[in-house]
C-alpha atoms as a PDB file:
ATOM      1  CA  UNK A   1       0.000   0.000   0.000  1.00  0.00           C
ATOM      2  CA  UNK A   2       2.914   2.353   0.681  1.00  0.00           C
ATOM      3  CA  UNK A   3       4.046   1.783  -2.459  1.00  0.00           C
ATOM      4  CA  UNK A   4       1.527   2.423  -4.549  1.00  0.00           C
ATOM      5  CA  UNK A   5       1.041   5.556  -2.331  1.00  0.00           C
ATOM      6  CA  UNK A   6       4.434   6.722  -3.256  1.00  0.00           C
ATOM      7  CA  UNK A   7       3.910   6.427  -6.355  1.00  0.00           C
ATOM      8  CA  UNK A   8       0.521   8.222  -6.538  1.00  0.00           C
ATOM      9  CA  UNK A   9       2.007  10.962  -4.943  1.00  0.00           C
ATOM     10  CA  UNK A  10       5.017  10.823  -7.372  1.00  0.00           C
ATOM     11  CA  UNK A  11       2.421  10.683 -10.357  1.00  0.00           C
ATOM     12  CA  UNK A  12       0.674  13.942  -8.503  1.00  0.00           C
ATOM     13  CA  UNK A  13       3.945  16.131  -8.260  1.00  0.00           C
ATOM     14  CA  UNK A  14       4.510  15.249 -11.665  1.00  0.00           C
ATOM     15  CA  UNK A  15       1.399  16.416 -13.311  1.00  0.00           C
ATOM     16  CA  UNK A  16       2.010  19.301 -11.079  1.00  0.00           C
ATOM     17  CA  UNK A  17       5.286  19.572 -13.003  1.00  0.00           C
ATOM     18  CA  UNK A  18       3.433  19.311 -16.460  1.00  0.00           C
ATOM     19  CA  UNK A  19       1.460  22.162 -15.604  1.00  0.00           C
ATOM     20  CA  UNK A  20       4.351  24.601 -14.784  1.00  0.00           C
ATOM     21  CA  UNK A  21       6.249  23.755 -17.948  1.00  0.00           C
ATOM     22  CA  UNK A  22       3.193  24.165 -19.786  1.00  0.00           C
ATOM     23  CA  UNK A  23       2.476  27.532 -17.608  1.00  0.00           C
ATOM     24  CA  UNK A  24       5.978  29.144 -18.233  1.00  0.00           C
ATOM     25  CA  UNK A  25       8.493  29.334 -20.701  1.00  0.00           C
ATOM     26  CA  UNK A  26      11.283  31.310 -19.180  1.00  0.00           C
ATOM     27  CA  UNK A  27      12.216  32.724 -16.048  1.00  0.00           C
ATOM     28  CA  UNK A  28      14.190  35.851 -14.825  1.00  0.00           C
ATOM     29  CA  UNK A  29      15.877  37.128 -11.613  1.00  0.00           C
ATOM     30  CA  UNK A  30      18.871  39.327 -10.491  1.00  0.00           C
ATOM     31  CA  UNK A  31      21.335  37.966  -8.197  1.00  0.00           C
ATOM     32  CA  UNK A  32      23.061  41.468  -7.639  1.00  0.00           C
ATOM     33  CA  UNK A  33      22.740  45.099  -7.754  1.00  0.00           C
ATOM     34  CA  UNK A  34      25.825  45.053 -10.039  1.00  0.00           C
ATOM     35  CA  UNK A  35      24.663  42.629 -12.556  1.00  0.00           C
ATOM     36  CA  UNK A  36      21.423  42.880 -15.018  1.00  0.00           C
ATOM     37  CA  UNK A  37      18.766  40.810 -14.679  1.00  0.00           C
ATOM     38  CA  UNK A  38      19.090  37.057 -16.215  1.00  0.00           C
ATOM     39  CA  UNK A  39      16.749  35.253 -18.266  1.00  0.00           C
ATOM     40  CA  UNK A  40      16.564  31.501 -19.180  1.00  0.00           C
ATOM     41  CA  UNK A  41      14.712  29.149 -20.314  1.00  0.00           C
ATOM     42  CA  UNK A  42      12.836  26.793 -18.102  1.00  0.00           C
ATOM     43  CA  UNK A  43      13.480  22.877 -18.638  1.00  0.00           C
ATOM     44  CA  UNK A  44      12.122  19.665 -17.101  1.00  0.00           C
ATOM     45  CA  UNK A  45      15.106  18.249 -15.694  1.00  0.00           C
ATOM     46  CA  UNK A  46      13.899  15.767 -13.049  1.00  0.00           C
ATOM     47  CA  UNK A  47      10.816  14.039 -12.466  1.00  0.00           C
ATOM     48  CA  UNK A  48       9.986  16.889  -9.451  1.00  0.00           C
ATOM     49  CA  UNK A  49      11.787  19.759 -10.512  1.00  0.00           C
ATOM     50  CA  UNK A  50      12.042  22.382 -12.741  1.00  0.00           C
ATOM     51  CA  UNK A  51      15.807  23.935 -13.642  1.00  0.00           C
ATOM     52  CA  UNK A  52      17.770  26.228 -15.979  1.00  0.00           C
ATOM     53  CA  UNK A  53      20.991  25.732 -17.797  1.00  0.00           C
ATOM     54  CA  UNK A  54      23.599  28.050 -17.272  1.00  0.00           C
ATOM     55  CA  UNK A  55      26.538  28.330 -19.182  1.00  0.00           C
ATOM     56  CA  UNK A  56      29.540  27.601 -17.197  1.00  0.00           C
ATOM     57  CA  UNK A  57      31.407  30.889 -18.350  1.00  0.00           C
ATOM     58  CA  UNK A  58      28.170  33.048 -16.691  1.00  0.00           C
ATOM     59  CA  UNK A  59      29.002  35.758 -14.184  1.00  0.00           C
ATOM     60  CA  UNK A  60      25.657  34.568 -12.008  1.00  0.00           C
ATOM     61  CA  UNK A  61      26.991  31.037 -11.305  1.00  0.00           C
ATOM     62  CA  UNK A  62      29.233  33.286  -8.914  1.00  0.00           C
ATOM     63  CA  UNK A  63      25.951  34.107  -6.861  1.00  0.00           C
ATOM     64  CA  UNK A  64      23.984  31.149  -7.126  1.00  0.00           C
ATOM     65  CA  UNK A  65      24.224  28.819  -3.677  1.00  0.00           C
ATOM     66  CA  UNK A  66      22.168  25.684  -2.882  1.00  0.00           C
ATOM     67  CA  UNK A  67      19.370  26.953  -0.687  1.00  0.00           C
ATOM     68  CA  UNK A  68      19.227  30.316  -1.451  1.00  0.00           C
ATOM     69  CA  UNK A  69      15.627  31.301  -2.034  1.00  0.00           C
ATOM     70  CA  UNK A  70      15.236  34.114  -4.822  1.00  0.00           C
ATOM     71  CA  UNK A  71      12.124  36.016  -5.966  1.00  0.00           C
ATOM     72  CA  UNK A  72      11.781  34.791  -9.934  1.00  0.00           C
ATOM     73  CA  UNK A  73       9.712  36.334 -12.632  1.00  0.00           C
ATOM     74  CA  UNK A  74       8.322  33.858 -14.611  1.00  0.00           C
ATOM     75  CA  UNK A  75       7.292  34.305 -18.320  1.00  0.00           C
ATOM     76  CA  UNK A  76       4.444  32.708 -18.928  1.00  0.00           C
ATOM     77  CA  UNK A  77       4.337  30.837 -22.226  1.00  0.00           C
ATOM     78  CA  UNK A  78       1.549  32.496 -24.030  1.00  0.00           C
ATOM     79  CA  UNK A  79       2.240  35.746 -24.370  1.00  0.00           C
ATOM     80  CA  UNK A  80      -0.804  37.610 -23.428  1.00  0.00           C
ATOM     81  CA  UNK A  81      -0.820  35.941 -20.068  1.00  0.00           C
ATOM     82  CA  UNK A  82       1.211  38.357 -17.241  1.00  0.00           C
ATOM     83  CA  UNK A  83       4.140  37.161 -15.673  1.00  0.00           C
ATOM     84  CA  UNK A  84       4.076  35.796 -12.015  1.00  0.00           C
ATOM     85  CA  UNK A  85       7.086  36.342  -9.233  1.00  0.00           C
ATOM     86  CA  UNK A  86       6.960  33.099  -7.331  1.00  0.00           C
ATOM     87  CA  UNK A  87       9.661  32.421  -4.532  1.00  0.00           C
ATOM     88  CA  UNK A  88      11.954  29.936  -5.820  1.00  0.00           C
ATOM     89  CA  UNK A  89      14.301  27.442  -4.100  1.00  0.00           C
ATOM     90  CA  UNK A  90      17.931  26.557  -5.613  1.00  0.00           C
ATOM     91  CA  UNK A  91      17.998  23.032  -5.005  1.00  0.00           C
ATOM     92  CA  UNK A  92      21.084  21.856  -6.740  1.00  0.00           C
ATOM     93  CA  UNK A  93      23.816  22.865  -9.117  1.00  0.00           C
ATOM     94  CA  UNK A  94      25.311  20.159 -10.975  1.00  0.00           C
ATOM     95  CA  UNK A  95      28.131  20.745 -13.621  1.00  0.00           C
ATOM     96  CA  UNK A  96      27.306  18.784 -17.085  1.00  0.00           C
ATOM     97  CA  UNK A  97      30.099  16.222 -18.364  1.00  0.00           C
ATOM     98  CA  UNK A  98      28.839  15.403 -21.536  1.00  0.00           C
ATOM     99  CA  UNK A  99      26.931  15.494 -24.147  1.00  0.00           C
ATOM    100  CA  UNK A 100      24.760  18.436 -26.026  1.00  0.00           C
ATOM    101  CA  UNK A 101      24.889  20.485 -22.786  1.00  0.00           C
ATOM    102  CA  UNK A 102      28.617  19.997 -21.872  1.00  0.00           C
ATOM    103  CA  UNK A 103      30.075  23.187 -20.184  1.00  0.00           C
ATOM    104  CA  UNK A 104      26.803  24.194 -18.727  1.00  0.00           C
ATOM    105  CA  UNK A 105      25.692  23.926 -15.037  1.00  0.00           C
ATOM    106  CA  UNK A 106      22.194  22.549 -14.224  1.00  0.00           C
ATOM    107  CA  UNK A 107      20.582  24.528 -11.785  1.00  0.00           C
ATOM    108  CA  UNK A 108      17.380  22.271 -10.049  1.00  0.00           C
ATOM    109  CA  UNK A 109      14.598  24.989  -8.476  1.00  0.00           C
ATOM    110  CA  UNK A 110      11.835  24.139  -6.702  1.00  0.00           C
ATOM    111  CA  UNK A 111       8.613  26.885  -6.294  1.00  0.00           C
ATOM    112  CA  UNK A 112       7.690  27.689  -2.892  1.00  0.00           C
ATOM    113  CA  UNK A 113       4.780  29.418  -3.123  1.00  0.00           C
ATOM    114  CA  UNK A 114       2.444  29.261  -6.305  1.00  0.00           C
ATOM    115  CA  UNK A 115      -0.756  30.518  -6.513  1.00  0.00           C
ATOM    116  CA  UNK A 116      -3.655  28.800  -7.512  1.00  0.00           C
ATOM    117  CA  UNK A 117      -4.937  28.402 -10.693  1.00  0.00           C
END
């Protein structure tokens, strides 16, 4: 019974992911006064996250800590919709070795508070 609990809940934070990625096409924030804002595009990196790539040469990977919690504007994906600032959580950072993304980071973010729809 656990199981299948697990994995209903899994299934639920997954269709929860759907809907962001449907919701939102990029996202933007500042990390300091001194630097513009950044904008990138938002991916589906994990079956209950959402994350950014960042290229590895980018002056806000200086910035960027595990568990910092940052005010993001999200751009919503059709354009007549208005953008939303939802908290957001950095939950990882992980350096990509290979492949089509090779010298990027993956950043993993997690929404805190979402309004609802």
């Amino acid at each position: 019974m656990d199981q299948l609990n697990n994995r209903e809940m899994g299934s639920e934070r997954r269709t929860e992911l759907r809907k962001i990625l449907e919701s939102y096409y990029s996202v933007e924030f500042s990390v300091s006064s001194e630097l513009p804002a950044h904008q990138f595009k938002v991916r589906d990196i994990s079956p209950s996250g959402i994350g950014i790539l960042v290229n590895e040469s980018s002056a806000v990977l200086a910035y960027l800590k595990v568990g910092d919690v940052l005010e993001m504007k999200y751009n919503p994906s059709n354009a007549s919709e208005l953008a939303e600032y939802l908290k957001t959580e950095i939950r990882h950072i992980t350096k990509v070795k290979q492949g089509r993304y090779r010298g990027h980071y993956l950043v993993g973010m997690l929404i805190l508070e979402r309004p609802e729809r």
